[in-house]
PDB file of N, CA and C in Angstrom:
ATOM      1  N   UNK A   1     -59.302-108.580 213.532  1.00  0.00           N
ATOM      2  CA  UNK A   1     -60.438-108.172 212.712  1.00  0.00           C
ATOM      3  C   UNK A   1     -61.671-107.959 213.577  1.00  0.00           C
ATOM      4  N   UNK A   2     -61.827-108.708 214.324  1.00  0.00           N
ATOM      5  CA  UNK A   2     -63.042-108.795 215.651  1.00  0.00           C
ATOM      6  C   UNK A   2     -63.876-107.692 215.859  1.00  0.00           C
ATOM      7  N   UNK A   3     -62.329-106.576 216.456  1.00  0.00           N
ATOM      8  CA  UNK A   3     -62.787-105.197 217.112  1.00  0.00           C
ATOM      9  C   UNK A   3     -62.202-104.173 215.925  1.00  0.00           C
ATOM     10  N   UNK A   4     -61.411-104.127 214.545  1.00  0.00           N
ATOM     11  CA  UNK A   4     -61.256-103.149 213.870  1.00  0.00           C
ATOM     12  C   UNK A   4     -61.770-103.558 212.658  1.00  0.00           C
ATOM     13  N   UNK A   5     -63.301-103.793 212.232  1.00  0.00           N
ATOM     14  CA  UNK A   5     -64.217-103.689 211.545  1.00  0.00           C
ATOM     15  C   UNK A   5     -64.695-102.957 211.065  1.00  0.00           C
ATOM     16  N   UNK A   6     -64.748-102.462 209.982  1.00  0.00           N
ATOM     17  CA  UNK A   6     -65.591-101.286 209.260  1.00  0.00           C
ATOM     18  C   UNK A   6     -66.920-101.499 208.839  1.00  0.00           C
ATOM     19  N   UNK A   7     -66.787-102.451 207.662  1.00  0.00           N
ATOM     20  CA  UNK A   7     -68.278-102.849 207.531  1.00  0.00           C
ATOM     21  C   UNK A   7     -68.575-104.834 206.895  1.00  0.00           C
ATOM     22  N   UNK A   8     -69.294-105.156 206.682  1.00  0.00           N
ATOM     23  CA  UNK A   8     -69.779-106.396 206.504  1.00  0.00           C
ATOM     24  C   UNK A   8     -70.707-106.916 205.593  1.00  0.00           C
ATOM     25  N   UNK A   9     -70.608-107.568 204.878  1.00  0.00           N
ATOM     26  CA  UNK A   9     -71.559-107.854 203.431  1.00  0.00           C
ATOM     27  C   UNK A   9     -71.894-109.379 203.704  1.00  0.00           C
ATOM     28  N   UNK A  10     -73.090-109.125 203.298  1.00  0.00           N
ATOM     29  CA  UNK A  10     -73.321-111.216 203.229  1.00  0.00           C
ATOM     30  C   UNK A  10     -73.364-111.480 201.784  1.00  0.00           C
ATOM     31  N   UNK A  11     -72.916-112.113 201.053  1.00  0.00           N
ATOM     32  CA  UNK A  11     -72.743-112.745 200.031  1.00  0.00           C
ATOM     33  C   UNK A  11     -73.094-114.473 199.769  1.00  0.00           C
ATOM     34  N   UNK A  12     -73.897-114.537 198.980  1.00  0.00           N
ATOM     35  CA  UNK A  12     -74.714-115.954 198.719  1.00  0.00           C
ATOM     36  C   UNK A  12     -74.709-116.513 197.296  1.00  0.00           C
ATOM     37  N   UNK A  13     -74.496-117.637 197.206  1.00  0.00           N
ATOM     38  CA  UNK A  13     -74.559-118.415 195.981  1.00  0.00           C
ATOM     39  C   UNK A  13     -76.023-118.852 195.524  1.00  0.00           C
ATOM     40  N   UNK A  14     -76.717-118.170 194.613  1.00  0.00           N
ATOM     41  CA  UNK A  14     -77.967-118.638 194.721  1.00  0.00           C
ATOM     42  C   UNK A  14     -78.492-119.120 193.641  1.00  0.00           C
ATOM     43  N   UNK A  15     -77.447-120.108 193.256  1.00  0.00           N
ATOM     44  CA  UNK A  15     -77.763-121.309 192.680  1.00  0.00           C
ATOM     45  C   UNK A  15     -77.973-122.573 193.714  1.00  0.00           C
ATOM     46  N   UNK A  16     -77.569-122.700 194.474  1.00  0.00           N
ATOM     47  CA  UNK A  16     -78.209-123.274 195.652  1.00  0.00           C
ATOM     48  C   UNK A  16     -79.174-123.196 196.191  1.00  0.00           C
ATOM     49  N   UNK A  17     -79.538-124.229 196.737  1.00  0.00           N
ATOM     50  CA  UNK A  17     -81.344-124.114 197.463  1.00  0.00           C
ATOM     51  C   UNK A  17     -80.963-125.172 198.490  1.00  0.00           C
ATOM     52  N   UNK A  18     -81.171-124.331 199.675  1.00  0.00           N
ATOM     53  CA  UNK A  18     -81.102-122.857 200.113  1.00  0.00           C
ATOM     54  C   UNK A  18     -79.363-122.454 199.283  1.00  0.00           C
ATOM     55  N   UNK A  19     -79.761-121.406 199.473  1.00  0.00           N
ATOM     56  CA  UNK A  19     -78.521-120.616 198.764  1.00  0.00           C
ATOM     57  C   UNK A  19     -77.127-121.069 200.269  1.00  0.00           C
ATOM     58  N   UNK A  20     -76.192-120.482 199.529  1.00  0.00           N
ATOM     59  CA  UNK A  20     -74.917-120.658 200.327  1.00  0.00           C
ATOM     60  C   UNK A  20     -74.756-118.881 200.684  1.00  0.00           C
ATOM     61  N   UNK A  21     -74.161-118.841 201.949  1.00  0.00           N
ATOM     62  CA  UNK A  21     -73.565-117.646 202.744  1.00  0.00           C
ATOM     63  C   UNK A  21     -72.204-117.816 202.742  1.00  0.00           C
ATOM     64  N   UNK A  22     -71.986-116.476 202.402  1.00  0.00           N
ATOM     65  CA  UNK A  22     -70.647-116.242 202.953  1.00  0.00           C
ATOM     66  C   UNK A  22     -70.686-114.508 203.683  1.00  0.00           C
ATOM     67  N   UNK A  23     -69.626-114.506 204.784  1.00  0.00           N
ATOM     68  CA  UNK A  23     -69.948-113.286 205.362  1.00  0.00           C
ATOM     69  C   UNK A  23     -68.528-112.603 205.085  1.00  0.00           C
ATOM     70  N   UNK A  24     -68.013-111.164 204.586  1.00  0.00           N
ATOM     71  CA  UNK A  24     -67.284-110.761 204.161  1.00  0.00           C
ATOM     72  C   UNK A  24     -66.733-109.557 205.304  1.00  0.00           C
ATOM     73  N   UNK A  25     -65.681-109.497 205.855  1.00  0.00           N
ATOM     74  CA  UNK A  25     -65.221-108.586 207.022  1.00  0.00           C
ATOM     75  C   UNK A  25     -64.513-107.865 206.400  1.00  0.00           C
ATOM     76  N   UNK A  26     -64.127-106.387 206.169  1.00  0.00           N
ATOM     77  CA  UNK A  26     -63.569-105.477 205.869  1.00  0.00           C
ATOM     78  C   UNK A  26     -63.039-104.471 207.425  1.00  0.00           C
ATOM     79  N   UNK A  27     -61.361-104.364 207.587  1.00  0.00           N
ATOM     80  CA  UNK A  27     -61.145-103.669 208.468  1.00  0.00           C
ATOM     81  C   UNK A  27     -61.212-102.431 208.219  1.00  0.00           C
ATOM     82  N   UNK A  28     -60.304-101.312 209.122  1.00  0.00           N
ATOM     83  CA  UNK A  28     -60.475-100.051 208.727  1.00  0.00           C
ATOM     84  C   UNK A  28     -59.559 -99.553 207.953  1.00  0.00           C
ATOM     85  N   UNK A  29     -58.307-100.660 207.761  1.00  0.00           N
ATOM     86  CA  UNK A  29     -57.090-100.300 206.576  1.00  0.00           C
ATOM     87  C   UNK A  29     -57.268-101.502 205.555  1.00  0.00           C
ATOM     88  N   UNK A  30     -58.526-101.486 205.514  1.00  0.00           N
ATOM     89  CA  UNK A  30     -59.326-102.393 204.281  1.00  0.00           C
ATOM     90  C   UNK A  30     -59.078-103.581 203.788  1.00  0.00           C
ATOM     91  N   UNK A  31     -57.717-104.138 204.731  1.00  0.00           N
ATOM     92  CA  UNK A  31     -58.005-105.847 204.520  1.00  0.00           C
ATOM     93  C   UNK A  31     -59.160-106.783 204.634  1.00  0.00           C
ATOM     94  N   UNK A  32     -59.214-107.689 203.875  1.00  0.00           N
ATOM     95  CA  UNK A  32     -60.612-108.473 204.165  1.00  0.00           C
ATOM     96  C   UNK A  32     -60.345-110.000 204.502  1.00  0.00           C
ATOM     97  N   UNK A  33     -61.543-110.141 204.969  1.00  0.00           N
ATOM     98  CA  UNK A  33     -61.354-111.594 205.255  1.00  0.00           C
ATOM     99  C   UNK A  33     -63.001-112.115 204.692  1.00  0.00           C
ATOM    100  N   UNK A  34     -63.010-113.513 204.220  1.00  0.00           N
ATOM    101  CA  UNK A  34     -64.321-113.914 204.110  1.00  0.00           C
ATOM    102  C   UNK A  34     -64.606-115.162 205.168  1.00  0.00           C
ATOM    103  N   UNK A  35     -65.677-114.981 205.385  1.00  0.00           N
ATOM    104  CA  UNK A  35     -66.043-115.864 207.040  1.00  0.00           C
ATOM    105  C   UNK A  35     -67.570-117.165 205.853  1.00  0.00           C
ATOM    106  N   UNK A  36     -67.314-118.024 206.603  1.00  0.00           N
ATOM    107  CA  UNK A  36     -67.788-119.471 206.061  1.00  0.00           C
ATOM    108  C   UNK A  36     -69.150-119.430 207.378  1.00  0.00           C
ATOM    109  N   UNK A  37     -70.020-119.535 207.596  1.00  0.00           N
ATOM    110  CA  UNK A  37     -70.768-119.203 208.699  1.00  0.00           C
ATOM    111  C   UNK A  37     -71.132-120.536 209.178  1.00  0.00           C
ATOM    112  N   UNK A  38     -71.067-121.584 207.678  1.00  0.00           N
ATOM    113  CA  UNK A  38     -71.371-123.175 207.704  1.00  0.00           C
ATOM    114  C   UNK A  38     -70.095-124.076 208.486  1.00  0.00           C
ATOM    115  N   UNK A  39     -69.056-123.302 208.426  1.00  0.00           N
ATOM    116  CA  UNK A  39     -68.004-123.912 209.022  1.00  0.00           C
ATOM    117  C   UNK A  39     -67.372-123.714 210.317  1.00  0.00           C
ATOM    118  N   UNK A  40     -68.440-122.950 211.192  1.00  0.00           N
ATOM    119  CA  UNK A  40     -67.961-122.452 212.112  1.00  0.00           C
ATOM    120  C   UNK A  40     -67.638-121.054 211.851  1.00  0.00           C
ATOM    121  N   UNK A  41     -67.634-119.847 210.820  1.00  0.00           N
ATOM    122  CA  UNK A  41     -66.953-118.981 210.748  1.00  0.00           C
ATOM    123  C   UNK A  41     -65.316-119.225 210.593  1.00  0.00           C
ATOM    124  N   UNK A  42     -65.229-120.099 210.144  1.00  0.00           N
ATOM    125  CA  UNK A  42     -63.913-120.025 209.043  1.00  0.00           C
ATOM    126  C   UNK A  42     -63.436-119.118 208.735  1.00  0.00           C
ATOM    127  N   UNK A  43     -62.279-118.853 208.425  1.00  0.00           N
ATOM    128  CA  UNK A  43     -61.726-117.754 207.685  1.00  0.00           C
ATOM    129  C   UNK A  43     -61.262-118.512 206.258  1.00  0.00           C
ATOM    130  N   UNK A  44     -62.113-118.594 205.335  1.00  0.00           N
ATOM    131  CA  UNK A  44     -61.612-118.964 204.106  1.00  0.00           C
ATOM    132  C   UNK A  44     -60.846-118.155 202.909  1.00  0.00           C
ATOM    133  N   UNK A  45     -60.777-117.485 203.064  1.00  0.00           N
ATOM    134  CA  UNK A  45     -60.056-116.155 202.015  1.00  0.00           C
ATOM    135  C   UNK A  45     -59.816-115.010 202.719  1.00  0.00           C
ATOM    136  N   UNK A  46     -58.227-114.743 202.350  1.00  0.00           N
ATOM    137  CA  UNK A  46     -57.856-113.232 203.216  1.00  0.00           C
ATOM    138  C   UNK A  46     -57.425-112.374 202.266  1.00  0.00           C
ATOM    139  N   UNK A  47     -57.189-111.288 202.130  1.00  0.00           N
ATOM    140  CA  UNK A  47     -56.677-110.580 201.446  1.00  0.00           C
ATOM    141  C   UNK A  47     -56.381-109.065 201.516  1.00  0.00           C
ATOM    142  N   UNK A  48     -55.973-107.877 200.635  1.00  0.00           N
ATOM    143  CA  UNK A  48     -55.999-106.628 201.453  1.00  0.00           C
ATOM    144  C   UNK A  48     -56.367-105.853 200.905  1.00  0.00           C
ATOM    145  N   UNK A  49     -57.141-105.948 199.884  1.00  0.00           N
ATOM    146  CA  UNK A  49     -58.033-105.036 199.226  1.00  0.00           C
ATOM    147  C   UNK A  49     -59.304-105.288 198.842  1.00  0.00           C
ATOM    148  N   UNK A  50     -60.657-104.730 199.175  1.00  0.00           N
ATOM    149  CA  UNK A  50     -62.257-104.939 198.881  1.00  0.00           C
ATOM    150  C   UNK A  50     -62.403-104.956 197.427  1.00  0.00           C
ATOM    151  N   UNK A  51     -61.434-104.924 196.500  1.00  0.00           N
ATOM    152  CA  UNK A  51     -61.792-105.070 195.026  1.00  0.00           C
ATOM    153  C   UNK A  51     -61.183-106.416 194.938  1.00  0.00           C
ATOM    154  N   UNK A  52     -60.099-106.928 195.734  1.00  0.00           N
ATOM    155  CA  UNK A  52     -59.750-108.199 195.512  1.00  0.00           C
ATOM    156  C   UNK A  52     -61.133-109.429 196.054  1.00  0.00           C
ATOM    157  N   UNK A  53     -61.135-109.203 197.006  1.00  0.00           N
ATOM    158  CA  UNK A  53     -62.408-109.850 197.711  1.00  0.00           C
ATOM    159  C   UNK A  53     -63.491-110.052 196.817  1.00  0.00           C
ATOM    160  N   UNK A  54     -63.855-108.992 196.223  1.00  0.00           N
ATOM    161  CA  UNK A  54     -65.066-108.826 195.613  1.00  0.00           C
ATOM    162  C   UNK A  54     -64.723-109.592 194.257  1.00  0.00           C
ATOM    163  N   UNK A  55     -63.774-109.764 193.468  1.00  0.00           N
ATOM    164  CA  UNK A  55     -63.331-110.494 192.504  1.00  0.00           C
ATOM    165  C   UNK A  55     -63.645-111.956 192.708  1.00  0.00           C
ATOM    166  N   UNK A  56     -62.506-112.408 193.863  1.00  0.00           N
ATOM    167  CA  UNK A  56     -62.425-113.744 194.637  1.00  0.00           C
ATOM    168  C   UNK A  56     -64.353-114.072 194.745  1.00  0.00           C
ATOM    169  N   UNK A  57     -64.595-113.703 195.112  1.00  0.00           N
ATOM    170  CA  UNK A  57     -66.144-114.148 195.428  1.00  0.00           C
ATOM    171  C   UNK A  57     -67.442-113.995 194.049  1.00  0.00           C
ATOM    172  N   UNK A  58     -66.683-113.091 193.343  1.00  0.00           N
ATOM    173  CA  UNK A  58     -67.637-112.870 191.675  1.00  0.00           C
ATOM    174  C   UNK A  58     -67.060-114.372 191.036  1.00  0.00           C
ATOM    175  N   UNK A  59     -65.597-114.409 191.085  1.00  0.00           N
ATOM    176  CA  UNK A  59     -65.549-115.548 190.632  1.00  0.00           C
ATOM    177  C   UNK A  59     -65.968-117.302 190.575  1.00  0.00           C
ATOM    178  N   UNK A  60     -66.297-116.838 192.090  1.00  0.00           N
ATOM    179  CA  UNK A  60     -67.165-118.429 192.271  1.00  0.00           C
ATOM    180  C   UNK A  60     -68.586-118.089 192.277  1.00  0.00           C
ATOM    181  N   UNK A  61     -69.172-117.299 191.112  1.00  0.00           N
ATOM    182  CA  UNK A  61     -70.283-116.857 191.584  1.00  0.00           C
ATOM    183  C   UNK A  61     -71.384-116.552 192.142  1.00  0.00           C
ATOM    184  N   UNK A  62     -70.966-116.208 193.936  1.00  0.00           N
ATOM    185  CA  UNK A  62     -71.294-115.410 194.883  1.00  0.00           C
ATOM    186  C   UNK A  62     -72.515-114.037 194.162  1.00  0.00           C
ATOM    187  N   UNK A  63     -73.275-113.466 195.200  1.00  0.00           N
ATOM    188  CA  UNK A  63     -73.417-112.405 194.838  1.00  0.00           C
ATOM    189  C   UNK A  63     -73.735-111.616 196.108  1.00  0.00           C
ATOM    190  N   UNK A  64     -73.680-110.247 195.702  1.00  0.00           N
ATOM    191  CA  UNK A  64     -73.855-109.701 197.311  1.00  0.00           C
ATOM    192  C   UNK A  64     -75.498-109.343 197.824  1.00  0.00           C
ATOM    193  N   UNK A  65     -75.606-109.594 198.821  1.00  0.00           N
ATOM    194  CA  UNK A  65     -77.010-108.970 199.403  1.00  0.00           C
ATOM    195  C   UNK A  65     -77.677-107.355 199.796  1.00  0.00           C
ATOM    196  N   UNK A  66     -77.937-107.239 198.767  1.00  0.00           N
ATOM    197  CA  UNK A  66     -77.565-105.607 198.867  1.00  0.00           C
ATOM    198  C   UNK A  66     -77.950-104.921 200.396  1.00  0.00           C
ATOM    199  N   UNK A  67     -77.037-104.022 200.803  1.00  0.00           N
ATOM    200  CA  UNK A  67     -76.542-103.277 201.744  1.00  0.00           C
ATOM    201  C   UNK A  67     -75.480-103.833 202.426  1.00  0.00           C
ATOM    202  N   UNK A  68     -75.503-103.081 203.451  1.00  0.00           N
ATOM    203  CA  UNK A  68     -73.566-103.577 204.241  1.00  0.00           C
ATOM    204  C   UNK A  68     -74.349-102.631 205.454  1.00  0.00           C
ATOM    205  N   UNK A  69     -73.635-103.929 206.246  1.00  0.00           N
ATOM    206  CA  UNK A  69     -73.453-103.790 208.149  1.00  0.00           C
ATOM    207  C   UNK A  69     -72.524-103.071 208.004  1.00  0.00           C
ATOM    208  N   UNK A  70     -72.405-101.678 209.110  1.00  0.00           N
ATOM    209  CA  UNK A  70     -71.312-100.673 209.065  1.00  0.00           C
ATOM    210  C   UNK A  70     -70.696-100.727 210.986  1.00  0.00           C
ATOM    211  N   UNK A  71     -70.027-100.784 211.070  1.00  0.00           N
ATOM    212  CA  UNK A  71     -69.479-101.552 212.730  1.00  0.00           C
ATOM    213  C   UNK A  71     -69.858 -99.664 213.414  1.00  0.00           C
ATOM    214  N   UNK A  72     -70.205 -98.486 212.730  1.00  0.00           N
ATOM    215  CA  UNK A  72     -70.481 -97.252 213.201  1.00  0.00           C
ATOM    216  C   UNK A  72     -71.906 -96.946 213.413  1.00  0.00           C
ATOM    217  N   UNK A  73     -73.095 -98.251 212.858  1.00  0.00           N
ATOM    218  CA  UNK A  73     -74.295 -98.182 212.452  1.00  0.00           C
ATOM    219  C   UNK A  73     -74.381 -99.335 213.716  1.00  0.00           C
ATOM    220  N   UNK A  74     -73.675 -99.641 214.434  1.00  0.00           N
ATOM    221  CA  UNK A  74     -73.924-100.716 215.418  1.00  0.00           C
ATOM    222  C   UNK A  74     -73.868-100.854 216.748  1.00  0.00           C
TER     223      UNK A  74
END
């Protein structure tokens, strides 16, 4: 995932204070992974589709920070 990155979302729980991060990796054949930033960058959730991800993380209600890191914008 490291070097075949597409783009990157931060996602935060902000019912928390400070809110909680989570950082969301999308490759270029769109598996995802979600990264724990508190844990070292964890890999806590994998999966292979950005609608699954995005579910997984609505469900613990996460929300996203609007825009996305693009690994072509970098």
């Amino acid at each position: 995932m490291k070097n075949n990155w597409e783009f990157a979302e931060v996602w935060i729980d902000a019912m928390l204070s400070p809110p909680y991060v989570l950082l969301l990796l999308v490759d270029r054949e769109g598996k995802c992974c979600v990264y724990d930033p508190a844990e070292g960058y964890k890999v806590i959730f994998t999966c292979s589709s950005y609608e699954e991800a995005q579910l997984w993380l609505l469900e613990d209600e996460y929300e996203p920070i609007e825009g996305r890191i693009c690994a072509s914008e970098v």
